[in-house]
C-alpha atoms as a PDB file:
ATOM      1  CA  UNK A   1       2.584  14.209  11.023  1.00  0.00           C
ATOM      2  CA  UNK A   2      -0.683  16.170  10.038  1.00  0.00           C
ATOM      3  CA  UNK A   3      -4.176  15.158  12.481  1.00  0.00           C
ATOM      4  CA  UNK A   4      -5.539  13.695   8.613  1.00  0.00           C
ATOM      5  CA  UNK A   5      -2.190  11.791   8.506  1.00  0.00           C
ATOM      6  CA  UNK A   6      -2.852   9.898  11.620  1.00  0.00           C
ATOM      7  CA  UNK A   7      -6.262   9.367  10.906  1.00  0.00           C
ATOM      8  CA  UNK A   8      -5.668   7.705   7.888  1.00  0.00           C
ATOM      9  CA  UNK A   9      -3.058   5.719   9.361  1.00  0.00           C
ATOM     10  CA  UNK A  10      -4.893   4.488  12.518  1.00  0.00           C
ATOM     11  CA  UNK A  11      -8.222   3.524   9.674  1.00  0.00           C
ATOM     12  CA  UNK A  12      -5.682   1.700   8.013  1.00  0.00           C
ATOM     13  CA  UNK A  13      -4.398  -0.455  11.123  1.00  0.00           C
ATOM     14  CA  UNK A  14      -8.434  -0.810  12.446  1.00  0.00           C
ATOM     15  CA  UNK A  15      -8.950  -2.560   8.817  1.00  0.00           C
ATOM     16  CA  UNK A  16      -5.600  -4.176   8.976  1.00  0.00           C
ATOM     17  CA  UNK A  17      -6.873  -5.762  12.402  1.00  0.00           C
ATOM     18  CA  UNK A  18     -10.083  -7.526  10.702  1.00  0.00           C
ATOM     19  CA  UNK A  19      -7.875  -9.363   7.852  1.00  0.00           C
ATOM     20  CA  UNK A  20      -5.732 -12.258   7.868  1.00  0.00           C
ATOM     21  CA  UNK A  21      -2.968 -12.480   5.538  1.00  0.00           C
ATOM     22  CA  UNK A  22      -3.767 -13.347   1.670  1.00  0.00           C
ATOM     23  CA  UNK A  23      -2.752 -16.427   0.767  1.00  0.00           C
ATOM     24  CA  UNK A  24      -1.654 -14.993  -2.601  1.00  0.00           C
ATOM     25  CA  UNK A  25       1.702 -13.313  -3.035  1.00  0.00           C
ATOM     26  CA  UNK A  26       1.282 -10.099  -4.875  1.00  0.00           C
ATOM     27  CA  UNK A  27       3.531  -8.060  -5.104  1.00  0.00           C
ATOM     28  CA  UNK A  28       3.196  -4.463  -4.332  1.00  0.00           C
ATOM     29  CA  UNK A  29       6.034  -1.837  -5.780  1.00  0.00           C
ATOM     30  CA  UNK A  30       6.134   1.594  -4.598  1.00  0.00           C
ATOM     31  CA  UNK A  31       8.350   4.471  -6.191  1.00  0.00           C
ATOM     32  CA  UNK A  32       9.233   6.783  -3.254  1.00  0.00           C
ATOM     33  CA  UNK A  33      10.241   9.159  -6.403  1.00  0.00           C
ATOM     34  CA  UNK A  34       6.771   9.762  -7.693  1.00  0.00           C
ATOM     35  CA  UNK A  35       5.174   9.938  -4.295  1.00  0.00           C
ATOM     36  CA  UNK A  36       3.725  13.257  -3.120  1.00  0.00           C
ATOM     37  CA  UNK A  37       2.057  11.727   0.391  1.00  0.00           C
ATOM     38  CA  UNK A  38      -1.012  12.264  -0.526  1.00  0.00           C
ATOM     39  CA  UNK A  39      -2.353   9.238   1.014  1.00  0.00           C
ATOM     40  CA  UNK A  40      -4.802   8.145  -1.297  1.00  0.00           C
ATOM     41  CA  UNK A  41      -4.082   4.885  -1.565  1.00  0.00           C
ATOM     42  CA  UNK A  42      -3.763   4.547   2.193  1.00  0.00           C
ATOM     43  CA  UNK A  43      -7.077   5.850   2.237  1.00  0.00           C
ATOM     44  CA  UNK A  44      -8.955   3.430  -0.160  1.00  0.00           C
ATOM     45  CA  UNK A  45      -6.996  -0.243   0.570  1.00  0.00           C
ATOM     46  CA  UNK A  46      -9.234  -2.385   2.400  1.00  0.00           C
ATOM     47  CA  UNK A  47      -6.248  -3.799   4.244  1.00  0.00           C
ATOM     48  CA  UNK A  48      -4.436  -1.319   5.637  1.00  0.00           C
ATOM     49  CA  UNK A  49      -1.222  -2.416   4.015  1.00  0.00           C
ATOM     50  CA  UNK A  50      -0.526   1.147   3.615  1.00  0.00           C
ATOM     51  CA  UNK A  51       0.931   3.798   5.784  1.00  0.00           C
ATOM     52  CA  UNK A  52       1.711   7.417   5.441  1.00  0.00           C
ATOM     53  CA  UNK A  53       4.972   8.513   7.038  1.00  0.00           C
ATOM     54  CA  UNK A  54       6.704  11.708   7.542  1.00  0.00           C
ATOM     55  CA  UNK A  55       9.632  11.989   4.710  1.00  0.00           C
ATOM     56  CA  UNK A  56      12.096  14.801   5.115  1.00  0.00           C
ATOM     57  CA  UNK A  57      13.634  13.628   1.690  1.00  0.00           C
ATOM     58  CA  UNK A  58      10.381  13.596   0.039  1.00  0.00           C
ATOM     59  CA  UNK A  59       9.859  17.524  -1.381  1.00  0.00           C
ATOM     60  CA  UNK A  60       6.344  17.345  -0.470  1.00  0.00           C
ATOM     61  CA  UNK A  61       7.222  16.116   3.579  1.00  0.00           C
ATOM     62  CA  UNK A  62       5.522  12.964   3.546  1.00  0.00           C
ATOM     63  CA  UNK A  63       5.333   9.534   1.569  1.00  0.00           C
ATOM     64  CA  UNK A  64       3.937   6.174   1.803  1.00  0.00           C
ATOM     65  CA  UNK A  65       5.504   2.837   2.449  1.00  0.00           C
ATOM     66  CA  UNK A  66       4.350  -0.827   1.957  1.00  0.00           C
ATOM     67  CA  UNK A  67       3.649  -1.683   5.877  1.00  0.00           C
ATOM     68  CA  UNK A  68       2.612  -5.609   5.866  1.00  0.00           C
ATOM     69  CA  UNK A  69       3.020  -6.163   2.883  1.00  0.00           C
ATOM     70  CA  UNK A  70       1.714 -10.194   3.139  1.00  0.00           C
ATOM     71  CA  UNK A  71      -1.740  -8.344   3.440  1.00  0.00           C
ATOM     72  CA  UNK A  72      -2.361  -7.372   0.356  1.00  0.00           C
ATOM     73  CA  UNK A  73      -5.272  -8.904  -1.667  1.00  0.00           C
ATOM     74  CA  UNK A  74      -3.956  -7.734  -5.159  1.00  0.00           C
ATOM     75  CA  UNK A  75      -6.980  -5.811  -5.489  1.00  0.00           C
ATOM     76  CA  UNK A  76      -5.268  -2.936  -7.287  1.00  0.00           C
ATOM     77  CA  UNK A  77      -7.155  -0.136  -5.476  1.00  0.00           C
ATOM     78  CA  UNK A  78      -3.996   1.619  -4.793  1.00  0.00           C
ATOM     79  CA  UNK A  79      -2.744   1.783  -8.058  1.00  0.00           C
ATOM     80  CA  UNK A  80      -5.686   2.792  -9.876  1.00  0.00           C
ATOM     81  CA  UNK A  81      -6.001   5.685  -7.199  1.00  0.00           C
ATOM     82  CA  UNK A  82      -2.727   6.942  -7.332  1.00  0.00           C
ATOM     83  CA  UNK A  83      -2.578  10.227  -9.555  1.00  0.00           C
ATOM     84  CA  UNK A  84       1.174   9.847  -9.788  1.00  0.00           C
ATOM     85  CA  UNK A  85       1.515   6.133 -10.925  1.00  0.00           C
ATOM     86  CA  UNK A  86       3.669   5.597  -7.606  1.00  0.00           C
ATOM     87  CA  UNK A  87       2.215   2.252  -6.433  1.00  0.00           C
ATOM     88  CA  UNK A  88       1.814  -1.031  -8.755  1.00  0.00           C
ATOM     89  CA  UNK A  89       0.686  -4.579  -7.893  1.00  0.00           C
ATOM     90  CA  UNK A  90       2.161  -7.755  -9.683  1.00  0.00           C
ATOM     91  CA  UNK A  91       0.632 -10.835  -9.508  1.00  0.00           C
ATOM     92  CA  UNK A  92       2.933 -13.794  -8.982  1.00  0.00           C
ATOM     93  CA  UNK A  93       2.187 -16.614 -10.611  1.00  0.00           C
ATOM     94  CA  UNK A  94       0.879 -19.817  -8.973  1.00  0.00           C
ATOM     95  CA  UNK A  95       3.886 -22.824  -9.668  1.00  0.00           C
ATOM     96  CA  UNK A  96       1.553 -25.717 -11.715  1.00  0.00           C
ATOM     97  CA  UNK A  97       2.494 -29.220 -10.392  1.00  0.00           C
ATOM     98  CA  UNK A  98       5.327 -31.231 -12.307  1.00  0.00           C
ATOM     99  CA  UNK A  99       7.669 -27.628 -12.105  1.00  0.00           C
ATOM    100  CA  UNK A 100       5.549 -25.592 -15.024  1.00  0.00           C
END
């Protein structure tokens, strides 16, 4: 892994440290197919539930994986960042009382 690659990473766990959990339950869907490692989304999520990793299967050497994933906000930064519509967020819904 790349100096820039373990930058990014070690940003990601410094923000990671600062957050708790979100008490919502998105949920965040990555497809290791369309990701080129670029690490722009590990870049930009203020949560650090991002990290880049070294992928020997990936043609470009490097992807990204959903770390902690019970940090995420739903924020969407990720998956309006990504240039190769890898990452998406899904919001899941919120059960209403009485099982509606």
């Amino acid at each position: 892994m790349e100096k820039e690659e373990l930058k990014a990473n070690q940003d990601a766990l410094e923000r990671r440290a600062k957050k708790k959990p979100s008490a919502k339950k998105n949920k965040l869907t990555m497809v290791p197919l369309y990701c080129k490692g670029c690490g722009l989304c590990v870049h930009i999520c203020p949560t650090g539930t991002l990290q880049l990793y070294d992928d020997p299967k990936n043609k470009f050497g490097a992807s990204v994986k959903i770390d902690a994933p019970d940090f995420c906000i739903g924020c969407k930064m990720c998956e309006l960042q990504c240039p190769d519509f890898a990452l998406f967020v899904n919001y899941e819904e919120e059960k209403k009382e009485g099982g509606q």
